[in-house]
N, C-alpha and C. Protein backbone atom coordinates (compact mmCIF):
# COMPACT_ATOMS: atom_id res chain seq x y z
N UNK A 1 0.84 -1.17 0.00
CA UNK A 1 0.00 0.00 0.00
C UNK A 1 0.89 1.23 0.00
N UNK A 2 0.24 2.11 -1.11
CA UNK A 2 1.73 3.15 -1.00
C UNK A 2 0.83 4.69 0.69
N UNK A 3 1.86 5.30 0.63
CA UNK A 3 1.66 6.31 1.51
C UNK A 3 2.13 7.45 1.07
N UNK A 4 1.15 8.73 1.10
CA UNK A 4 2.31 9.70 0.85
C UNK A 4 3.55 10.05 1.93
N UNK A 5 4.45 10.61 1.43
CA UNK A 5 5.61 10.90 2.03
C UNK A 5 5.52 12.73 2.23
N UNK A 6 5.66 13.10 3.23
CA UNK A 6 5.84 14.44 3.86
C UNK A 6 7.21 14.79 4.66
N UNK A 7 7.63 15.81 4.31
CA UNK A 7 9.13 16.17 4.40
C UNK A 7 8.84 16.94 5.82
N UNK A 8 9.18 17.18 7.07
CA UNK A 8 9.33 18.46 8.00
C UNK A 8 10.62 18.58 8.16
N UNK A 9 11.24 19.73 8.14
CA UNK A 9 12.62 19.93 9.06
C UNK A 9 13.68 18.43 8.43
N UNK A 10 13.83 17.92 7.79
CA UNK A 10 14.90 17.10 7.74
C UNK A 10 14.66 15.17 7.92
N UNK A 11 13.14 15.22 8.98
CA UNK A 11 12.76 14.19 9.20
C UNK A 11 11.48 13.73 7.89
N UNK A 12 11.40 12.35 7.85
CA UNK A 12 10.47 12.11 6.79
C UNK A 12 9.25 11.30 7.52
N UNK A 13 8.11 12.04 7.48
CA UNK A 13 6.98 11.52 8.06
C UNK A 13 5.62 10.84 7.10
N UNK A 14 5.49 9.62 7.28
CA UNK A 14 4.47 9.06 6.36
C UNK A 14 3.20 10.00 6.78
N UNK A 15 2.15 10.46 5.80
CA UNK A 15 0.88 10.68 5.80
C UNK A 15 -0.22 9.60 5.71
N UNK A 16 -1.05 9.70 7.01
CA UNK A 16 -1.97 8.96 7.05
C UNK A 16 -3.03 8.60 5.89
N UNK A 17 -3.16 7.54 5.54
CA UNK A 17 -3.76 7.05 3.95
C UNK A 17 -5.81 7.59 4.45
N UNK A 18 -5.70 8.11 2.85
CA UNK A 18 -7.21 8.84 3.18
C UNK A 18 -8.56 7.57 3.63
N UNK A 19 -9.23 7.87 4.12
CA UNK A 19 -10.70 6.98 4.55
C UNK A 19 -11.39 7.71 4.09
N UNK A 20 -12.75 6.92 3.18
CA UNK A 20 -13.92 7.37 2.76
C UNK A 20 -14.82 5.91 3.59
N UNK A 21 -16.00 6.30 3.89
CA UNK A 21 -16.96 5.81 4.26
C UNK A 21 -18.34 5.81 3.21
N UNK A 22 -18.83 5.18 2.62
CA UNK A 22 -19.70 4.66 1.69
C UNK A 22 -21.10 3.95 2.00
N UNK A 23 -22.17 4.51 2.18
CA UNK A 23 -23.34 3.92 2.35
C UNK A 23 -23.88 3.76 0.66
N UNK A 24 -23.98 2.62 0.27
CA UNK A 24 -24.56 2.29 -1.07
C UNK A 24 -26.21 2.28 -0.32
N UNK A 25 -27.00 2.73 -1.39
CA UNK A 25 -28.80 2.76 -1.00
C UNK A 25 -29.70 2.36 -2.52
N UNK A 26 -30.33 1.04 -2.18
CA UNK A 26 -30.49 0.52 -3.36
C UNK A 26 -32.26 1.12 -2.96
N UNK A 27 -33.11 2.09 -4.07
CA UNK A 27 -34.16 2.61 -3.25
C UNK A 27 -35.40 1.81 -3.25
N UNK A 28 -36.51 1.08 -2.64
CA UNK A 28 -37.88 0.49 -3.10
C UNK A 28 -38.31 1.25 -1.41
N UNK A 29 -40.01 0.73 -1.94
CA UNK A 29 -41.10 0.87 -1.26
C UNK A 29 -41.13 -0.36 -0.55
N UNK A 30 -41.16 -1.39 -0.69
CA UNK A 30 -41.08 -2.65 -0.61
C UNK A 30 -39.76 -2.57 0.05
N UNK A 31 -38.89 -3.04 -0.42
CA UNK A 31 -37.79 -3.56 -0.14
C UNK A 31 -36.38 -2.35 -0.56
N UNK A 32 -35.73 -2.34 0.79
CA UNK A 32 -34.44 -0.76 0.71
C UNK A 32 -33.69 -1.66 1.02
N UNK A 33 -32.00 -1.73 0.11
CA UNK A 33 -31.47 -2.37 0.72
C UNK A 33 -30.09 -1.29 0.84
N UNK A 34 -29.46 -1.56 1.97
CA UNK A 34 -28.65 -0.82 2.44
C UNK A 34 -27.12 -1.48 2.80
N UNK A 35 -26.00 -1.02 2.55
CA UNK A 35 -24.89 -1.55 2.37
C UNK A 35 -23.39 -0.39 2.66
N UNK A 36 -22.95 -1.13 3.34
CA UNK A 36 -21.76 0.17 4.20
C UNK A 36 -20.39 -0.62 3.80
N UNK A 37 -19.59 0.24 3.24
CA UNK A 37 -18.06 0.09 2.94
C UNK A 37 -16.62 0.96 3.38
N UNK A 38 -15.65 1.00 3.87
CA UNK A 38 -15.17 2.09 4.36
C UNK A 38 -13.66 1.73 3.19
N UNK A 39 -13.05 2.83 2.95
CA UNK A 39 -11.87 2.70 2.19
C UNK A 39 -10.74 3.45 2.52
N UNK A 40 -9.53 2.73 3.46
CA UNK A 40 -8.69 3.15 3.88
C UNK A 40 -7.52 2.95 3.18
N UNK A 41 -7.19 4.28 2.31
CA UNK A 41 -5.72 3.79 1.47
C UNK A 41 -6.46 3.13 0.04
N UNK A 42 -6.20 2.14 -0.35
CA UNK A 42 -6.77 1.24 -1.78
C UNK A 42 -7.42 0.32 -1.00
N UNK A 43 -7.26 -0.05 0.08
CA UNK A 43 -7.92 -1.23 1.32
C UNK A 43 -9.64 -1.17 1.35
N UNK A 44 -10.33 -1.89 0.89
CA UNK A 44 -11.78 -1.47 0.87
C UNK A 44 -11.97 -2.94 1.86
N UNK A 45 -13.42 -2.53 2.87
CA UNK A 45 -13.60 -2.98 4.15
C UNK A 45 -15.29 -3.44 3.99
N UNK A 46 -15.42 -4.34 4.20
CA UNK A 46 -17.21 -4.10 4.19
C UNK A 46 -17.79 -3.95 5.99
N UNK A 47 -18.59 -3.45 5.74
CA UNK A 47 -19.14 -2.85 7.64
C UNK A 47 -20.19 -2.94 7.84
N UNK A 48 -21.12 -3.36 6.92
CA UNK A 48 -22.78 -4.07 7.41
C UNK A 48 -23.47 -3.88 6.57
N UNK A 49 -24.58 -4.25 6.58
CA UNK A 49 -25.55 -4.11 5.89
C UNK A 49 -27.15 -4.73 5.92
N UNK A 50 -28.41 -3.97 5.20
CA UNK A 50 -29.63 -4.42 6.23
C UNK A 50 -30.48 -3.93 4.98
N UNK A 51 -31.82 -5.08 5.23
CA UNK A 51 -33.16 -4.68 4.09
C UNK A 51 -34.03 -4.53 5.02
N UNK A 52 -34.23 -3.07 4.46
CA UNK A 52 -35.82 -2.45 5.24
C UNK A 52 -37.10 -3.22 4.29
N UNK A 53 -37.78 -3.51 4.81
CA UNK A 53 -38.47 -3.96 4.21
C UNK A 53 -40.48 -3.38 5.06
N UNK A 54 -40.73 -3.32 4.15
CA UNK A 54 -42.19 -2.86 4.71
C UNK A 54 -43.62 -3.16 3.64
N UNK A 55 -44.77 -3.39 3.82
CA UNK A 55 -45.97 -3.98 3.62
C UNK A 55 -46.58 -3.07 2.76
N UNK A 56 -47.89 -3.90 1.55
CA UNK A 56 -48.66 -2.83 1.52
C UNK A 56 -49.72 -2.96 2.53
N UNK A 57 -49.83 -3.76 3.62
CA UNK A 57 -50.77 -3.55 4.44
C UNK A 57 -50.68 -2.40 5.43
N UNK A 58 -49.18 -2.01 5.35
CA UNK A 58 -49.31 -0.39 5.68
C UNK A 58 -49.38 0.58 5.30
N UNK A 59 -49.65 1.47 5.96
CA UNK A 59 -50.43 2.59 5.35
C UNK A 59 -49.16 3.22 4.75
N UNK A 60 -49.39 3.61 3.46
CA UNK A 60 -47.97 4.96 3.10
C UNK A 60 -47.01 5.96 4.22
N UNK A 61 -47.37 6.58 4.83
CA UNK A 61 -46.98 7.24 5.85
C UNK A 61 -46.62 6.42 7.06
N UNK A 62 -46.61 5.63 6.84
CA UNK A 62 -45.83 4.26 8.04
C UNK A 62 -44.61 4.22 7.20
N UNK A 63 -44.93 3.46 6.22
CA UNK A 63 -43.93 2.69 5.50
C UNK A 63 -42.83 4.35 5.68
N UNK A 64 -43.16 5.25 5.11
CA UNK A 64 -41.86 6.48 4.76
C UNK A 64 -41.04 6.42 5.99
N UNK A 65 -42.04 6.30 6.99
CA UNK A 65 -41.76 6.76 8.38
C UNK A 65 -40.63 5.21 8.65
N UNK A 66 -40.58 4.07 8.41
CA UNK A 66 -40.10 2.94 8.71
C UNK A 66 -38.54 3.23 8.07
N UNK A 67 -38.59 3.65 6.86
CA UNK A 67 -38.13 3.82 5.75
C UNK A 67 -36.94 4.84 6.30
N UNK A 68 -37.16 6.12 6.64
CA UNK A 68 -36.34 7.50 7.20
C UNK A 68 -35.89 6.77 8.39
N UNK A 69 -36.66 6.21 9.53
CA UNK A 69 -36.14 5.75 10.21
C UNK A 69 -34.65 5.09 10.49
N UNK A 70 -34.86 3.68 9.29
CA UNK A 70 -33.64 2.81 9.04
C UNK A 70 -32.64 3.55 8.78
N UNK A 71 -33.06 4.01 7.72
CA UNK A 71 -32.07 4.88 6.93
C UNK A 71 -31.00 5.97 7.72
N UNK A 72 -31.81 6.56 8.74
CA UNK A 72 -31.19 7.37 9.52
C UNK A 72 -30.54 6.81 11.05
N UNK A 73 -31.03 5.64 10.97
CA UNK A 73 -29.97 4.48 12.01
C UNK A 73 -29.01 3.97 11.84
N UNK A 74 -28.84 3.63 10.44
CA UNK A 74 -27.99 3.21 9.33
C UNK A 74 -26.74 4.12 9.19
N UNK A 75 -27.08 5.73 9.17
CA UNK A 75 -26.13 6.63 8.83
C UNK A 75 -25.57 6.70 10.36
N UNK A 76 -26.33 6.81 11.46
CA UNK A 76 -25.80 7.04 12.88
C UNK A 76 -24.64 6.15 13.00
N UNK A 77 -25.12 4.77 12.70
CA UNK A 77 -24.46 3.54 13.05
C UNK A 77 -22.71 3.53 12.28
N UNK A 78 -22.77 3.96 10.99
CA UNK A 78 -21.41 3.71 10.14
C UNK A 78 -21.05 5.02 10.06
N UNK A 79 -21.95 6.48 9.99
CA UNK A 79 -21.15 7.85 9.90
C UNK A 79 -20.47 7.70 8.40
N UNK A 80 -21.16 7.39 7.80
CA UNK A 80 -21.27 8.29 6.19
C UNK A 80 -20.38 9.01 5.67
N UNK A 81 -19.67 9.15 4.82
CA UNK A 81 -18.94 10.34 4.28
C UNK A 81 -19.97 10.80 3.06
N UNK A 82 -20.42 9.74 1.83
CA UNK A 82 -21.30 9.77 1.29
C UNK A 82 -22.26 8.41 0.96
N UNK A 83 -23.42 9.34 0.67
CA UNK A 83 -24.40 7.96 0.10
C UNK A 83 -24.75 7.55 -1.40
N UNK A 84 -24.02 6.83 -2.20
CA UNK A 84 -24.69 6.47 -3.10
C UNK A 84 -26.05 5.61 -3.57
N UNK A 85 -26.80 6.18 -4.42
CA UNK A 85 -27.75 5.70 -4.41
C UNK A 85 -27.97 5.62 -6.16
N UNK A 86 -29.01 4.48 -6.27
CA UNK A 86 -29.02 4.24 -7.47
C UNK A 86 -30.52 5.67 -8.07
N UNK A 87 -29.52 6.59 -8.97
CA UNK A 87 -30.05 7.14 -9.30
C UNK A 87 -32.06 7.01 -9.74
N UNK A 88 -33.05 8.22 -9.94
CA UNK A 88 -34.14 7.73 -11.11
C UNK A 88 -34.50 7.44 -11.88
N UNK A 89 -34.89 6.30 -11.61
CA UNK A 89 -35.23 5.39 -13.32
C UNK A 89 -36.85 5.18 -13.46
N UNK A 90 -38.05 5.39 -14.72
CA UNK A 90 -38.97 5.48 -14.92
C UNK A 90 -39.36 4.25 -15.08
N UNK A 91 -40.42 4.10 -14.26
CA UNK A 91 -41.33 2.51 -14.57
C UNK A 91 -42.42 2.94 -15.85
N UNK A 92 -42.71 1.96 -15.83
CA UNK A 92 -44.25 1.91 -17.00
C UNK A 92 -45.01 2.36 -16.08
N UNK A 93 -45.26 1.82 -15.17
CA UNK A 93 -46.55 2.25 -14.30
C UNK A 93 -46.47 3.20 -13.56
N UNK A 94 -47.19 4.56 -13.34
CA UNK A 94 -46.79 5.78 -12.87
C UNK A 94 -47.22 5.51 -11.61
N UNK A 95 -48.09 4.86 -10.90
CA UNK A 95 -48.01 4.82 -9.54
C UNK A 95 -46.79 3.80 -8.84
N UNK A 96 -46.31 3.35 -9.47
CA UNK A 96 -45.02 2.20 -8.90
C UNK A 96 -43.93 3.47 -8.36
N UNK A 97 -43.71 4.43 -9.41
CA UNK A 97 -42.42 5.47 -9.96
C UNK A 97 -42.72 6.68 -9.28
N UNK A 98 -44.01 6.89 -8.48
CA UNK A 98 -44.60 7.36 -7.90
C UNK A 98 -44.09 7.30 -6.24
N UNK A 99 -44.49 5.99 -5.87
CA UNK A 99 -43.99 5.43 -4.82
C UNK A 99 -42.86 5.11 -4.08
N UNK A 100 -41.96 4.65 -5.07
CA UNK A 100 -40.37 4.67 -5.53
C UNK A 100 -40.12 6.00 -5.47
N UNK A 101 -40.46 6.83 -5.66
CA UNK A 101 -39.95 8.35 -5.40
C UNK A 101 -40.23 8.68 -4.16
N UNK A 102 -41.64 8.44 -3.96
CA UNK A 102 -41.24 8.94 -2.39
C UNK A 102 -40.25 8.55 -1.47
N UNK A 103 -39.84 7.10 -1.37
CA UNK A 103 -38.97 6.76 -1.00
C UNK A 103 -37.49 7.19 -1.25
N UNK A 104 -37.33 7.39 -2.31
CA UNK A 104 -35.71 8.15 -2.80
C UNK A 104 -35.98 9.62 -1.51
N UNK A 105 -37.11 10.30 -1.85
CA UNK A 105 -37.31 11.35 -1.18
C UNK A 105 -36.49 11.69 0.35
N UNK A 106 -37.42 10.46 1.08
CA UNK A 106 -36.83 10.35 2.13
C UNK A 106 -35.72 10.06 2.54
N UNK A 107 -35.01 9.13 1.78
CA UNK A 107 -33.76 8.94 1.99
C UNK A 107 -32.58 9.97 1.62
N UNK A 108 -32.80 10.83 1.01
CA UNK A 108 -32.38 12.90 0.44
C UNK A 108 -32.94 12.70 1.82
N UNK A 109 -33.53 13.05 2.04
CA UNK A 109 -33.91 13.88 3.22
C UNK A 109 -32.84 13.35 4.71
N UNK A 110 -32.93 12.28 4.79
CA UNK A 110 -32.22 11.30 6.02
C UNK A 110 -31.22 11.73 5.39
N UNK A 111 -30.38 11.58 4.34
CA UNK A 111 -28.98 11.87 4.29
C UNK A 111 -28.43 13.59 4.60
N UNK A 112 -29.43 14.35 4.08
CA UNK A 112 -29.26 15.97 4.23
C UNK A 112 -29.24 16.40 6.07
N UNK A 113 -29.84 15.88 6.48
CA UNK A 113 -30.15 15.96 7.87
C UNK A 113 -29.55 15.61 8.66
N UNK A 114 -28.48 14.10 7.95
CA UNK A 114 -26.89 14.00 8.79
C UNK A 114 -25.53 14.36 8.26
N UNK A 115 -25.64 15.27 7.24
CA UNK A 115 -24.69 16.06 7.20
C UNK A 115 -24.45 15.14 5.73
N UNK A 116 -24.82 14.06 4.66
CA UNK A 116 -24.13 13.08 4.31
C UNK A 116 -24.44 13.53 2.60
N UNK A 117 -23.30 13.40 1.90
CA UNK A 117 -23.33 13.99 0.59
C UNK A 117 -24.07 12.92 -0.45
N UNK A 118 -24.22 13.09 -1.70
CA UNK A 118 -25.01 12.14 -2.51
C UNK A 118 -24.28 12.19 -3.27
N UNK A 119 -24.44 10.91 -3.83
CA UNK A 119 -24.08 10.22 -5.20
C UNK A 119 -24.60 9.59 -5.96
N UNK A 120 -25.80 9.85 -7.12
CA UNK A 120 -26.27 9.09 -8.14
C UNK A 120 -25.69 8.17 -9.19
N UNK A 121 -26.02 6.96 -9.20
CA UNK A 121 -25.36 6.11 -11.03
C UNK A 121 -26.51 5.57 -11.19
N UNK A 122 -26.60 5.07 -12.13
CA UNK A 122 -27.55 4.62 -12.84
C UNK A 122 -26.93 3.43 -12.97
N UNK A 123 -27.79 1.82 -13.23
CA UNK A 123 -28.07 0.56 -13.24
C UNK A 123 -26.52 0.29 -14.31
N UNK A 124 -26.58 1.10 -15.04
CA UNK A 124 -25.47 0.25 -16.35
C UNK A 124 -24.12 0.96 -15.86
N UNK A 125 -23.92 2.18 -15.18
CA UNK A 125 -22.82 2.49 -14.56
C UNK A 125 -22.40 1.88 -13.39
N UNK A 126 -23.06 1.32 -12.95
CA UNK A 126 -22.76 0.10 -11.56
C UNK A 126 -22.81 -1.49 -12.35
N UNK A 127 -23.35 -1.73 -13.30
CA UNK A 127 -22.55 -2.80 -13.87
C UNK A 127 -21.21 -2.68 -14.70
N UNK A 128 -21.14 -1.60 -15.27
CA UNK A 128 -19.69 -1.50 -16.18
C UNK A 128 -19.05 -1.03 -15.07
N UNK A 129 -19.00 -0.73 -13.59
CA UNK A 129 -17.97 -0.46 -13.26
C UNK A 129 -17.54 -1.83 -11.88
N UNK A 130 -18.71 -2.69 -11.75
CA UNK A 130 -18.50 -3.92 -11.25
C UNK A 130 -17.98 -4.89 -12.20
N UNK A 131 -18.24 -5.40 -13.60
CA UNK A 131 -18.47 -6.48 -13.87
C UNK A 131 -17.73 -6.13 -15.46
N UNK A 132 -17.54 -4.64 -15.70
CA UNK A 132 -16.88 -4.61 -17.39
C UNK A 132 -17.90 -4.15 -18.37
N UNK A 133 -19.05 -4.42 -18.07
CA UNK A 133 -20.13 -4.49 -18.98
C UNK A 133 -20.99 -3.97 -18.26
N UNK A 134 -22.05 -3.09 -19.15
CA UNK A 134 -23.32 -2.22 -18.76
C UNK A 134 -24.36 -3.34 -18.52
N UNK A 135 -24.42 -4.67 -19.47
CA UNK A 135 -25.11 -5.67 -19.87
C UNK A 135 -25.14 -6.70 -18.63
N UNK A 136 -24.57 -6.48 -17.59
CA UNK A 136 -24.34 -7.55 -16.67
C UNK A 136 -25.47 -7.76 -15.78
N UNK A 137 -25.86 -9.28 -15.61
CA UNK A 137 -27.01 -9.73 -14.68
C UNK A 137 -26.86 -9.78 -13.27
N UNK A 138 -27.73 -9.62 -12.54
CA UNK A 138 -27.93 -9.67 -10.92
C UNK A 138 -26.73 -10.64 -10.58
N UNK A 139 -26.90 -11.45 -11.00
CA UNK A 139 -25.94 -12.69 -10.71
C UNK A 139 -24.70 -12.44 -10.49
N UNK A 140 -24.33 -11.65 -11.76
CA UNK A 140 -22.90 -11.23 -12.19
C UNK A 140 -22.36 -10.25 -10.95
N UNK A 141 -23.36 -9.39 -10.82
CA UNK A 141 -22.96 -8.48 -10.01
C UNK A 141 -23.07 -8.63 -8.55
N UNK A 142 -23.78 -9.85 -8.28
CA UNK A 142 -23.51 -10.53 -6.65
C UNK A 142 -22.58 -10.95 -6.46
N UNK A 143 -22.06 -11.66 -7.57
CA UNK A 143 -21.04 -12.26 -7.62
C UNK A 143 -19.26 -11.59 -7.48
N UNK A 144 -19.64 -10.12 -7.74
CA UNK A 144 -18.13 -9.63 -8.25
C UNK A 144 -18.41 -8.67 -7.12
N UNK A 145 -19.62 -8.34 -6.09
CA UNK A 145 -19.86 -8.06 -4.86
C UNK A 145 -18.76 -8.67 -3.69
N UNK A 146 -19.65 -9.85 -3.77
CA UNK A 146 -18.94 -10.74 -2.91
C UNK A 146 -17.22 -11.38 -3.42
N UNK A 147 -16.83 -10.79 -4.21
CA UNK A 147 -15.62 -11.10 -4.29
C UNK A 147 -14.76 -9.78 -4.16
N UNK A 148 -15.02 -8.72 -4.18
CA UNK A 148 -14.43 -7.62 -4.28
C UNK A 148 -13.95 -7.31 -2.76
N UNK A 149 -15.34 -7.46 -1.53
CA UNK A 149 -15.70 -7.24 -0.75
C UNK A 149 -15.23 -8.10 0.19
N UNK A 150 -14.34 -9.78 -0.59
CA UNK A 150 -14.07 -10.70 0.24
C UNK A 150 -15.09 -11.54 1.48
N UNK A 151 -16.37 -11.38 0.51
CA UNK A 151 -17.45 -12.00 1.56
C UNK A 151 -17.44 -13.54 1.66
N UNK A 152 -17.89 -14.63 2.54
CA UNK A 152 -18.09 -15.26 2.74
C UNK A 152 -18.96 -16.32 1.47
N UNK A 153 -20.16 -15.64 2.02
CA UNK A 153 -21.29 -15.83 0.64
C UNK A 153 -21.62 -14.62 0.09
N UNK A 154 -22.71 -14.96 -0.83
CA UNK A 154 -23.23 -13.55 -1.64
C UNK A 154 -24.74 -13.06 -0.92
N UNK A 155 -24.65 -11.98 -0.48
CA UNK A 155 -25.45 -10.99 -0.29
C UNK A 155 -27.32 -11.82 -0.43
N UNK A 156 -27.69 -11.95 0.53
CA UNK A 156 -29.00 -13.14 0.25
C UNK A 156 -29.82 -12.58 -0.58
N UNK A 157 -29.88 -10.94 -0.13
CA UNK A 157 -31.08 -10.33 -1.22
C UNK A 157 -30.18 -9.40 -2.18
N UNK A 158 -31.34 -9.72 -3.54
CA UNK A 158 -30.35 -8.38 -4.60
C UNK A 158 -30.32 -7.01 -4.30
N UNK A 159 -31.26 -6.71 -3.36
CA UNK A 159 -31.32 -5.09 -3.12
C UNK A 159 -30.13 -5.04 -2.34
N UNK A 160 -29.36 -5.66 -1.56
CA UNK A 160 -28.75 -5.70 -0.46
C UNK A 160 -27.05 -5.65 -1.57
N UNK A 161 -27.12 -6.13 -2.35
CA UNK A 161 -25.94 -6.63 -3.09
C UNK A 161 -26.41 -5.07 -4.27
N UNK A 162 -27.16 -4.81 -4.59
CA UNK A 162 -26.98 -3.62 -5.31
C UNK A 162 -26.52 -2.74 -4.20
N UNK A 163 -26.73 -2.89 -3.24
CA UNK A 163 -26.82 -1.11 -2.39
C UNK A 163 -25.41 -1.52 -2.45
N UNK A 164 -24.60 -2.78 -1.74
CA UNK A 164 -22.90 -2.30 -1.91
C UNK A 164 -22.41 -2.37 -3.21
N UNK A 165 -23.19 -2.78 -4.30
CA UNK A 165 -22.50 -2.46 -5.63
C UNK A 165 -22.61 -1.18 -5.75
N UNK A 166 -23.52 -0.11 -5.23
CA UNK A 166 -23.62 0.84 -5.47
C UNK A 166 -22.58 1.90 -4.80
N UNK A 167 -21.95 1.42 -3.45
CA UNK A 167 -20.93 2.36 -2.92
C UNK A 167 -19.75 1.35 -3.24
N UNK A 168 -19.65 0.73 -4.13
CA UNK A 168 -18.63 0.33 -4.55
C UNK A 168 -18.83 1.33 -5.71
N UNK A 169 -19.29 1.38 -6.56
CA UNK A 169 -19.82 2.22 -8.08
C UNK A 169 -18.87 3.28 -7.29
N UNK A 170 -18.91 4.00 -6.57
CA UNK A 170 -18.48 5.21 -5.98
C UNK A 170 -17.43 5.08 -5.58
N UNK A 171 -16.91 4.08 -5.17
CA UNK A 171 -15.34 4.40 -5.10
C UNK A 171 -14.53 4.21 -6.31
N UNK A 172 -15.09 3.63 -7.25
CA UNK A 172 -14.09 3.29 -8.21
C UNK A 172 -14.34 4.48 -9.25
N UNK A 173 -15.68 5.58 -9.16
CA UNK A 173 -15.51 5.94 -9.91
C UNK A 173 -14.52 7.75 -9.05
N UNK A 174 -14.34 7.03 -7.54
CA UNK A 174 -13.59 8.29 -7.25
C UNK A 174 -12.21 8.03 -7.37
N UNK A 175 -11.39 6.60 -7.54
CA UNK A 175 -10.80 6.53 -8.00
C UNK A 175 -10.18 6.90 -9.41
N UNK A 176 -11.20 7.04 -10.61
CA UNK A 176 -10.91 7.07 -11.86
C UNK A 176 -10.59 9.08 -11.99
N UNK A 177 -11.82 9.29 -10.84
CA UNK A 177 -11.55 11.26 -11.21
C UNK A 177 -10.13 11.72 -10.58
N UNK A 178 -9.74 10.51 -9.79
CA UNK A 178 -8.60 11.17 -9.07
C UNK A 178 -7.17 10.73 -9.97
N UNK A 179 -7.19 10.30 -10.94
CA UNK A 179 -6.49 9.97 -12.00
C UNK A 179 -6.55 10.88 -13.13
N UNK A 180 -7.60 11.95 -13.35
CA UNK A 180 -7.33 12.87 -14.27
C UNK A 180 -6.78 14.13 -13.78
């Protein structure tokens, strides 16, 4: 792992290698899946992760409320530098895209409220930057999850395995800006 090198007075002192903290946020009404990574130096760490999950037997204003909740336990718990989230994407059905928004909503909102910056990609920028290809299946990308991440197994649910593909999406693509 390299370090920078800092000169004082004659002595040579290594500089502490930068940490970013990464909440990936994969968004549903149904099902949020949430995924924490920290990156010390090139060293990437995985640090938890959790699916909110909520009913339509509840009422809308539960579910948001369940929803901000997690989300904002989630940020307490790992302390955020930023949150990526998988940008808006349009359903056919306007009340699905509807619903799905409110939820993105709240989670802007939970992240603004703990201080925590955003990061949008979209579905084919988190596969070409997991897997090589925009074209890559759930599979593919659980798969190069759990290997990146050095997991055990793969991620049980896909929301759960998108949300850390998604703050993975973010480090590599802060890697690539820090190269120009």
């Amino acid at each position: 792992m390299f370090h920078a090198l800092t000169r004082y007075g004659g002595e040579v002192k290594r500089a502490a290698p930068s940490t970013l903290t990464v909440v990936g946020l994969d968004p549903g009404l149904a099902n949020l899946g949430l995924g924490a990574v920290r990156e010390v130096g090139r060293e990437v760490t995985y640090l938890g992760s959790e699916l909110v999950r909520t009913t339509p037997q509840q009422n809308q204003e539960e579910r948001l409320e369940l929803i901000y909740d997690a989300v904002t336990h989630f940020f307490k718990l790992y302390r955020p530098d930023v949150l990526a989230m998988e940008g808006q994407y349009f359903h056919r059905q306007r009340e699905v895209s509807f619903k799905v928004g409110q939820a993105f909503g709240v989670c802007l909102l939970a992240a603004k409220q703990q201080g925590v910056s955003v990061a949008e990609y979209g579905p084919m920028q988190v596969k070409q930057a997991l897997v090589g290809t925009g074209r890559a299946g759930k599979a593919q990308v659980s798969y190069m999850v759990r290997a990146l991440l050095s997991l055990r197994e793969t991620p049980q649910s896909h929301h759960v395995a998108d949300a850390l593909a998604l703050a993975l999406t973010h480090l590599s693509a802060r890697q690539l800006q820090a190269l120009r």
